[in-house]
Each structure stands twice: as C-alpha cells, then as structure tokens.
C-alpha atoms as a PDB file:
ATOM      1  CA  UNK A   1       5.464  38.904 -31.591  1.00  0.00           C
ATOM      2  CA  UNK A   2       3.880  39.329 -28.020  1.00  0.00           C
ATOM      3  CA  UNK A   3       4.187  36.470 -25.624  1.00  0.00           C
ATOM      4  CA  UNK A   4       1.064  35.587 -24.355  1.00  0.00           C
ATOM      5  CA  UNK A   5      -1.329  33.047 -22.215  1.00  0.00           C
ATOM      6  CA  UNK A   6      -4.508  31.323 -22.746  1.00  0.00           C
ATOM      7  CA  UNK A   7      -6.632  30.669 -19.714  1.00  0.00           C
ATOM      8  CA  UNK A   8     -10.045  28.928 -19.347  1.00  0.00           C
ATOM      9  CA  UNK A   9     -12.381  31.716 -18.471  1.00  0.00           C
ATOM     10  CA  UNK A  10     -14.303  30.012 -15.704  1.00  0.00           C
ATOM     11  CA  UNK A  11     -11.752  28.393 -14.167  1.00  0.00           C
ATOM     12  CA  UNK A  12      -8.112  30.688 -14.692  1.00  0.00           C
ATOM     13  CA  UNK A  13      -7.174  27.119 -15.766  1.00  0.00           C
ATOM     14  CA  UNK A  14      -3.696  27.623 -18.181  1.00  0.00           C
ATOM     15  CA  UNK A  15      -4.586  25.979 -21.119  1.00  0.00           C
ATOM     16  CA  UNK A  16      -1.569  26.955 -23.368  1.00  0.00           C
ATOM     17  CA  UNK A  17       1.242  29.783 -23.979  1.00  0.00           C
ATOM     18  CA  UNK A  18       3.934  31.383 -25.740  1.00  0.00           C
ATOM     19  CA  UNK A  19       4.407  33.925 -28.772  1.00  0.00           C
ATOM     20  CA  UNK A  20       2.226  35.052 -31.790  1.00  0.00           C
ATOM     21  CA  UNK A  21       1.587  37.954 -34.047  1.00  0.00           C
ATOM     22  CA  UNK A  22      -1.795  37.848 -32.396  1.00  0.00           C
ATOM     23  CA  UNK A  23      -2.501  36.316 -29.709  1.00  0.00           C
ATOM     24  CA  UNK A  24      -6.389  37.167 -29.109  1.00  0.00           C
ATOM     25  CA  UNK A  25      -7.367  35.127 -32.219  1.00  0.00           C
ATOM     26  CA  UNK A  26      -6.078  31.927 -30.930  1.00  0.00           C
ATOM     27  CA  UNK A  27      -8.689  32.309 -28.057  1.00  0.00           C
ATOM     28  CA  UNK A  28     -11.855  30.048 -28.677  1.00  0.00           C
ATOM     29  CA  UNK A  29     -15.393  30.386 -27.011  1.00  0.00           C
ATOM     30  CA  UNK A  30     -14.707  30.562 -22.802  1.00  0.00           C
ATOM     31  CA  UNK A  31     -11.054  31.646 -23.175  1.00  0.00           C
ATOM     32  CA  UNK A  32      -9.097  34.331 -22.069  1.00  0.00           C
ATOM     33  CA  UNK A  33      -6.085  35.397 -23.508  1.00  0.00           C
ATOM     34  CA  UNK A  34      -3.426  37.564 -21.072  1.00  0.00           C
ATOM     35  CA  UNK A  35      -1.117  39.508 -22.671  1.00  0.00           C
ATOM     36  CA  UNK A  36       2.677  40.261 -21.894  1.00  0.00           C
ATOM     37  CA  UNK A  37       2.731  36.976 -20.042  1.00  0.00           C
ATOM     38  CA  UNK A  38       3.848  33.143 -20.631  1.00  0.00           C
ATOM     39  CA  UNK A  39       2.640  30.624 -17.746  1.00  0.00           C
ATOM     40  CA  UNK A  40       3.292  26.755 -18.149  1.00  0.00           C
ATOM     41  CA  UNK A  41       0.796  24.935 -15.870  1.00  0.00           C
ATOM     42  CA  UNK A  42      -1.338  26.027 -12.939  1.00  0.00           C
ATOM     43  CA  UNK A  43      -4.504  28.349 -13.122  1.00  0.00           C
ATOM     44  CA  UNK A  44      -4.644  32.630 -12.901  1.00  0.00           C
ATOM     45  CA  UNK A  45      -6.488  33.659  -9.918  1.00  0.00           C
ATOM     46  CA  UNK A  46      -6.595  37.158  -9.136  1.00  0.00           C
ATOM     47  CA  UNK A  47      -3.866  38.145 -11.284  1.00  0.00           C
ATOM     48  CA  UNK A  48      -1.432  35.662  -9.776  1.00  0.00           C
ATOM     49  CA  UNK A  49      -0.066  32.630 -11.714  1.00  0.00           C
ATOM     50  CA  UNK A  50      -0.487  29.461  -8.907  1.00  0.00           C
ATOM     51  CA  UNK A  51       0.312  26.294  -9.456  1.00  0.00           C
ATOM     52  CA  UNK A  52      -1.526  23.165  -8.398  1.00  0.00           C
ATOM     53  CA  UNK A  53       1.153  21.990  -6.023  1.00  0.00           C
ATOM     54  CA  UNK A  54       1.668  18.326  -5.840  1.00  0.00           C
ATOM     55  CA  UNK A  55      -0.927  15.306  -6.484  1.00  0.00           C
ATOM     56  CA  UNK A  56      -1.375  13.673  -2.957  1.00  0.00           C
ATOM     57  CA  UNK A  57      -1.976  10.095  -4.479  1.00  0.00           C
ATOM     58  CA  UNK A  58      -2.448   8.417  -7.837  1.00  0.00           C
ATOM     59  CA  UNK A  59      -6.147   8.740  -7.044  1.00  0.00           C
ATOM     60  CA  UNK A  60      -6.343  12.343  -7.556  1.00  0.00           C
ATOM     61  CA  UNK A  61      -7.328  15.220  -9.795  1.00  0.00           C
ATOM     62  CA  UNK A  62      -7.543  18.816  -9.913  1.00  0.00           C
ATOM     63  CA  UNK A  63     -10.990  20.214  -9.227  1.00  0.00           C
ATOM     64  CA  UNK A  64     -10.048  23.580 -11.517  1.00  0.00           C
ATOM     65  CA  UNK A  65     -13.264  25.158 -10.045  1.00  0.00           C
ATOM     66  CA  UNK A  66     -12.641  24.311  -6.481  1.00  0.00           C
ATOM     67  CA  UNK A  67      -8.790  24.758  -7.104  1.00  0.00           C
ATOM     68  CA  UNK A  68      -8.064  21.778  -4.410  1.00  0.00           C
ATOM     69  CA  UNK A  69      -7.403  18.117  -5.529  1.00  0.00           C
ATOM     70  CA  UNK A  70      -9.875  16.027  -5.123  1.00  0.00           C
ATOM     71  CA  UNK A  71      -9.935  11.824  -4.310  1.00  0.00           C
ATOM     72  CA  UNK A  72     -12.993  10.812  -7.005  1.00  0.00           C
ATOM     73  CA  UNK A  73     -13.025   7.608  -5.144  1.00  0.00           C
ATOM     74  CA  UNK A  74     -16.266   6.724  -2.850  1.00  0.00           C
ATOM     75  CA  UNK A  75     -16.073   5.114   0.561  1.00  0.00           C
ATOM     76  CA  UNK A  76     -16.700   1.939  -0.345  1.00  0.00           C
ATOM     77  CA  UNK A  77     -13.412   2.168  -3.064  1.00  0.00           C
ATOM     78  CA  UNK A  78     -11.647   3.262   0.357  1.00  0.00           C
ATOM     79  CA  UNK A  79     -12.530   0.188   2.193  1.00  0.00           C
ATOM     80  CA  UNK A  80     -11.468  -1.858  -0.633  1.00  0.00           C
ATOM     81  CA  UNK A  81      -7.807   0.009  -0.839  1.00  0.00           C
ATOM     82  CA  UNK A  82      -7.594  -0.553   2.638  1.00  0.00           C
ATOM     83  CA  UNK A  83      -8.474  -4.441   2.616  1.00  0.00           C
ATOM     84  CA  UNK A  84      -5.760  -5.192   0.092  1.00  0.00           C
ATOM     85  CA  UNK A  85      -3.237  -3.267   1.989  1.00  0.00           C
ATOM     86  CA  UNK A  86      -4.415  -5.354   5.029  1.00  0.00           C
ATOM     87  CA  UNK A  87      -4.231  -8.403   3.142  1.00  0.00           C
ATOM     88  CA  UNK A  88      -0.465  -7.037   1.840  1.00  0.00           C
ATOM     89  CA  UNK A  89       0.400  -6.804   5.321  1.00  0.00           C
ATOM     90  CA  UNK A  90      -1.082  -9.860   6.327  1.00  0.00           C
ATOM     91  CA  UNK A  91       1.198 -11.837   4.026  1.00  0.00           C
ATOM     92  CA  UNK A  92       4.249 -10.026   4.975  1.00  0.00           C
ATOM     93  CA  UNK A  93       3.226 -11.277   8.403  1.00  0.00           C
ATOM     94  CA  UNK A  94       3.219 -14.996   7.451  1.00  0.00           C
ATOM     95  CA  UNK A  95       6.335 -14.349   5.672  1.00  0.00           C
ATOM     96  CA  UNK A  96       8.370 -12.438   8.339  1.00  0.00           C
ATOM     97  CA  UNK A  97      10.946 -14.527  10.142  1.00  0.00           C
ATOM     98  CA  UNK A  98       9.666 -16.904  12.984  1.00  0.00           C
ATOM     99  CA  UNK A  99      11.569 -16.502  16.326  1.00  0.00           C
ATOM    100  CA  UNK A 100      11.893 -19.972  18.202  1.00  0.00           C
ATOM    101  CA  UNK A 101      13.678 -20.881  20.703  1.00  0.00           C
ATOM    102  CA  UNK A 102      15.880 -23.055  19.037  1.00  0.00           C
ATOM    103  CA  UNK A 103      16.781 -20.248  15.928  1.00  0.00           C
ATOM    104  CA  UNK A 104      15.149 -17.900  13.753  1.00  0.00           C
ATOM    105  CA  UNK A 105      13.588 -19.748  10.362  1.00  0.00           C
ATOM    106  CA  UNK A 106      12.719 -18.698   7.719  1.00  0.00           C
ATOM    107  CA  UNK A 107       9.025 -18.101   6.824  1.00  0.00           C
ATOM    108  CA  UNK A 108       8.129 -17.727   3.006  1.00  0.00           C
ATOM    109  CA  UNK A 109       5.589 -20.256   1.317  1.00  0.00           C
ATOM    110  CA  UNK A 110       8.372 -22.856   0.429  1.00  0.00           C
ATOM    111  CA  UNK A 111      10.190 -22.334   4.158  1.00  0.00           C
ATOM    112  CA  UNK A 112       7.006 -22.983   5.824  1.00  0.00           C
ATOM    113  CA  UNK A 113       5.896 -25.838   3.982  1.00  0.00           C
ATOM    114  CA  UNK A 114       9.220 -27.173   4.674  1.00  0.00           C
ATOM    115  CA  UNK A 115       8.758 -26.724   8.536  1.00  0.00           C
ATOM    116  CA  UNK A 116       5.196 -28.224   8.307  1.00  0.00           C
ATOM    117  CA  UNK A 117       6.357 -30.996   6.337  1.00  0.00           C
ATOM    118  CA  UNK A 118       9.079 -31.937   8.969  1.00  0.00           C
ATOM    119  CA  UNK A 119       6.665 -32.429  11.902  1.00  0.00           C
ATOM    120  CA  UNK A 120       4.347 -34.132   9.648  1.00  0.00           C
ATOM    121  CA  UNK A 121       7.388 -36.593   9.286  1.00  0.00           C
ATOM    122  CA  UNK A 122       8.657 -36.141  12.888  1.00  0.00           C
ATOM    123  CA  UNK A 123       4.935 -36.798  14.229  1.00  0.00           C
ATOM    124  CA  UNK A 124       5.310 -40.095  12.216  1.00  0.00           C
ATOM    125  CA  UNK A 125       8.526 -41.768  12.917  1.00  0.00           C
ATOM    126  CA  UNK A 126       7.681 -41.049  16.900  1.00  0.00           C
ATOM    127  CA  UNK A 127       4.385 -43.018  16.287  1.00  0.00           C
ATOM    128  CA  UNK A 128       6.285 -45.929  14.645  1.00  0.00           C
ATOM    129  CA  UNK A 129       9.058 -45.976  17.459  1.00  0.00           C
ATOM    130  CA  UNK A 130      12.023 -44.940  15.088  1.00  0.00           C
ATOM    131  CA  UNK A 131      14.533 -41.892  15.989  1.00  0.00           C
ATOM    132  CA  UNK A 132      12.864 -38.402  15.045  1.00  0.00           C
ATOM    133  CA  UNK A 133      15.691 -35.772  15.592  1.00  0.00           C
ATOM    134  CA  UNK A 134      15.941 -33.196  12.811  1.00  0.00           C
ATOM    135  CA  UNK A 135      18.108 -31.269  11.759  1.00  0.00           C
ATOM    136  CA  UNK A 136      17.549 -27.833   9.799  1.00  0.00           C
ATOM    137  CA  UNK A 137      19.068 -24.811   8.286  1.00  0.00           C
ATOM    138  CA  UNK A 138      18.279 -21.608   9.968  1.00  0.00           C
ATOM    139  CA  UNK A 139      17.561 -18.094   8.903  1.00  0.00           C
ATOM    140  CA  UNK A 140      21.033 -17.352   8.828  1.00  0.00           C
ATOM    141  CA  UNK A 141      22.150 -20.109   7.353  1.00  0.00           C
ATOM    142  CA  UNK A 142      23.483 -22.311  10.486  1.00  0.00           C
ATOM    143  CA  UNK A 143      21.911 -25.441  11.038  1.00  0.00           C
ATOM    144  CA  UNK A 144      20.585 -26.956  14.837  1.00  0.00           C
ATOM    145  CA  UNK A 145      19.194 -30.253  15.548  1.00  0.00           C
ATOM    146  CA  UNK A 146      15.972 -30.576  16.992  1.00  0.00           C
ATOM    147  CA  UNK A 147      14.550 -32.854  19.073  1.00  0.00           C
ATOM    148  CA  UNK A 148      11.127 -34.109  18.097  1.00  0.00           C
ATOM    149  CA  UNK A 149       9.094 -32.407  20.973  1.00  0.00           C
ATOM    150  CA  UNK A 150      11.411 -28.929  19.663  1.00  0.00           C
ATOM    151  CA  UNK A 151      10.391 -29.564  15.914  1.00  0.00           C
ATOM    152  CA  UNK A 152       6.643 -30.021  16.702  1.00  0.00           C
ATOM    153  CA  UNK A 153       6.879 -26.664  19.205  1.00  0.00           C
ATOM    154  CA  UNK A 154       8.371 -24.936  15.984  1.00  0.00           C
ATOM    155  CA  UNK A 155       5.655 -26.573  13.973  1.00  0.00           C
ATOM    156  CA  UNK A 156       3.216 -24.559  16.655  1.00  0.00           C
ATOM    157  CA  UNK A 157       4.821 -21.514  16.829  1.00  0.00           C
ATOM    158  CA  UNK A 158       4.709 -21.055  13.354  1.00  0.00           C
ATOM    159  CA  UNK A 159       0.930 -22.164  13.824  1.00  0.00           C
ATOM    160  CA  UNK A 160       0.348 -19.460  16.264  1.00  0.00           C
ATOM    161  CA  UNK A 161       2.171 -16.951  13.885  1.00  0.00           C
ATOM    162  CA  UNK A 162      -0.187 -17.487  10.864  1.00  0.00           C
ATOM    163  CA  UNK A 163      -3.730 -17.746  12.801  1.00  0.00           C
ATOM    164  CA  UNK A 164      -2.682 -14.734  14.657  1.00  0.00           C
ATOM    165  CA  UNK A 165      -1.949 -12.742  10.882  1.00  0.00           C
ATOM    166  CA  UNK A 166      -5.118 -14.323  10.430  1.00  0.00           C
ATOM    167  CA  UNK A 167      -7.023 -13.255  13.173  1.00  0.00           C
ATOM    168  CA  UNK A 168      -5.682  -9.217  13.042  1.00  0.00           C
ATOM    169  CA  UNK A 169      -7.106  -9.134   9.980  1.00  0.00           C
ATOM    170  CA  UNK A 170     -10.476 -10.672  10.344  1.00  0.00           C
ATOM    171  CA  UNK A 171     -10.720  -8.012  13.493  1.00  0.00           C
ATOM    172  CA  UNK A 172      -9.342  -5.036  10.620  1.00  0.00           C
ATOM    173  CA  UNK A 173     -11.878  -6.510   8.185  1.00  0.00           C
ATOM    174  CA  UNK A 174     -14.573  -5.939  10.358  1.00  0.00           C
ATOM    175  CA  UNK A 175     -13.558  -2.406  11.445  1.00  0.00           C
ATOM    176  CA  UNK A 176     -12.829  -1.083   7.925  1.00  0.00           C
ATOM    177  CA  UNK A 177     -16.593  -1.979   6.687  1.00  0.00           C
ATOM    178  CA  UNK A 178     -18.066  -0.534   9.350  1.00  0.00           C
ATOM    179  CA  UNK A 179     -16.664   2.627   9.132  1.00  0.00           C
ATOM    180  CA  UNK A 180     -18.676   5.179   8.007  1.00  0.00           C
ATOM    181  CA  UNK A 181     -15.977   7.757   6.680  1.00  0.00           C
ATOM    182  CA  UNK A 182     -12.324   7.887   5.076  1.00  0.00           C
ATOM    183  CA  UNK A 183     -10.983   9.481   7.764  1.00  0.00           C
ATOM    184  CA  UNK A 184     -11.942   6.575  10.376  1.00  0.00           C
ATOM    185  CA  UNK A 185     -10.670   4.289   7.716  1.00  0.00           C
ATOM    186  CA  UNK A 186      -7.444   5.604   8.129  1.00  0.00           C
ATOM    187  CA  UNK A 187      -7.030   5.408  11.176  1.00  0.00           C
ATOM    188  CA  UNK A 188      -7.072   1.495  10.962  1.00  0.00           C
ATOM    189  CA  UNK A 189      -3.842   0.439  10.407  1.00  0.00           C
ATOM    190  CA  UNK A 190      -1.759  -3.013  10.619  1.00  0.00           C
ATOM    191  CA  UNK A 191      -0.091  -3.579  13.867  1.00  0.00           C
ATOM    192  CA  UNK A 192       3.391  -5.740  13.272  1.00  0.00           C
ATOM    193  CA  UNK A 193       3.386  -9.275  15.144  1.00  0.00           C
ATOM    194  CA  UNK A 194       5.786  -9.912  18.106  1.00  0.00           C
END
C-alpha cells in the first residue's frame, strides 16, 4: 500500500488522499497523483502543502487559481448588506434605554407605546381640567410620578430619540448608495445616540 494524494492539476487543489495498491489509477483526466504523501485540505504549490487559512465571511470562496478568497458579491449586494445592518442598528437605537430627567425608561415597541399612550392621556385630562399626574415604572423597576408638563417632556424626548435614529440613517442611506467602492462602504458605520 503507498499513501498517496490527488491534486487538481491546474490548480494544486487537494482533491482526495490516503492508501492504495495503486495510487496513479485513481487519477482521472487533469489530476495529479503525489506519491509518499497524504494531505487533507488545502492546495500543493511548489511542493509545499498550504492550506487556505480561514474564510473571512460567509460570503466567501476559494479562488483555487488565484489561491486568495474571494467576496462573489457586487457593489450593489454591498450596499444592500450595509443598509440592513443600518436599519439593525437603527432599531437598536429606538430600542436603547431613554435617559430623562426624571429616570431612565424603557424603550422597546410595547415600552414606547406605553409612554406615547400616557401623554396622549395626560394631554387630555389637562384639556378637560381634571388632575394629570402619572405615575410609571422605570427601567429599573422603581416607579416616579410625573407631573403632566414632565410626562409630555418624556413624551418629546423619546420623540427626539426616534427622529434622530431616523435621521442618521436617512444621512447613512444616502452615503452608502453613493459610494462607488466596498472599501468606502465600509467606512460608513453607525454612530451610537447620546
């Protein structure tokens, strides 16, 4: 038995190896066979057994000619990676706690309808004259009342919050398709809100 590897000839490209009586006849049409030698993976260039090293993204594959990895994508599936992750980071914006004065609140979908929907009521007990103070349950749990002018400048803040999510990312929009490479595309990047 001689151990053995099977390379594509153009390429070095290890196709498959181990041990047979003999080896050359398991070689088809553009394949080398090496003798005395077992690689798993990787390509033969020069005599040397190298391996690909690792895949930089999910995007990539192994130009065997080349011997680099390659990104198949075009620009334009660039710009369209990048939007979503803009959008992602856009909704982890409106999400992210909103510092008041009064307390940190919560911010998810259900925590902001919540605040919305308590100056929406505030706003209309003050126009009918009744008593408007609220109270509500913090980030951390505690609770604070708020007077109605303090629930309606939470009701802004949080305002303020989502247009300005909104706004960094009509700005980023605009930059990543006008971009005329991947490496100015990456360069664009999400700024965190104060």
């Amino acid at each position: 038995m001689t151990k053995f590897t099977v390379v594509e000839s153009a390429t070095g490209r290890v196709l498959f190896s181990g041990e047979a009586a003999e080896p050359a006849s398991l070689a088809e049409a553009g394949q080398t066979v090496l003798l005395g030698t077992v690689y798993e993976g990787g390509y033969v260039l020069e005599g040397d057994h190298l391996l690909e090293g690792a895949k930089p993204s999910q995007y990539h594959s192994f130009d065997w000619d080349t011997k680099q990895w390659v990104d198949p994508r075009t620009l334009q599936d660039h710009k369209d990676a990048k939007w979503l992750q803009i959008k992602s980071a856009r909704e982890g914006a409106f999400n992210s706690p909103l510092t008041t004065p009064y307390g940190v609140f919560d911010s998810d979908p259900v925590s902001r309808s919540r605040i919305s929907d308590a100056v929406l009521l505030t706003q209309t007990l003050i126009g009918l004259g009744l008593p408007a103070d609220t109270d509500f349950t913090l980030a951390d749990n505690t609770s604070v009342t708020l007077l109605p002018a303090d629930m309606v400048t939470v009701g802004l803040l949080l305002g303020q919050k989502i247009q300005a999510a909104f706004a960094q990312a009509r700005n980023l929009r605009t930059q990543i398709y006008a971009v005329s490479n991947a490496t100015e595309l990456e360069a664009i990047q999400w700024i965190p809100l104060m």
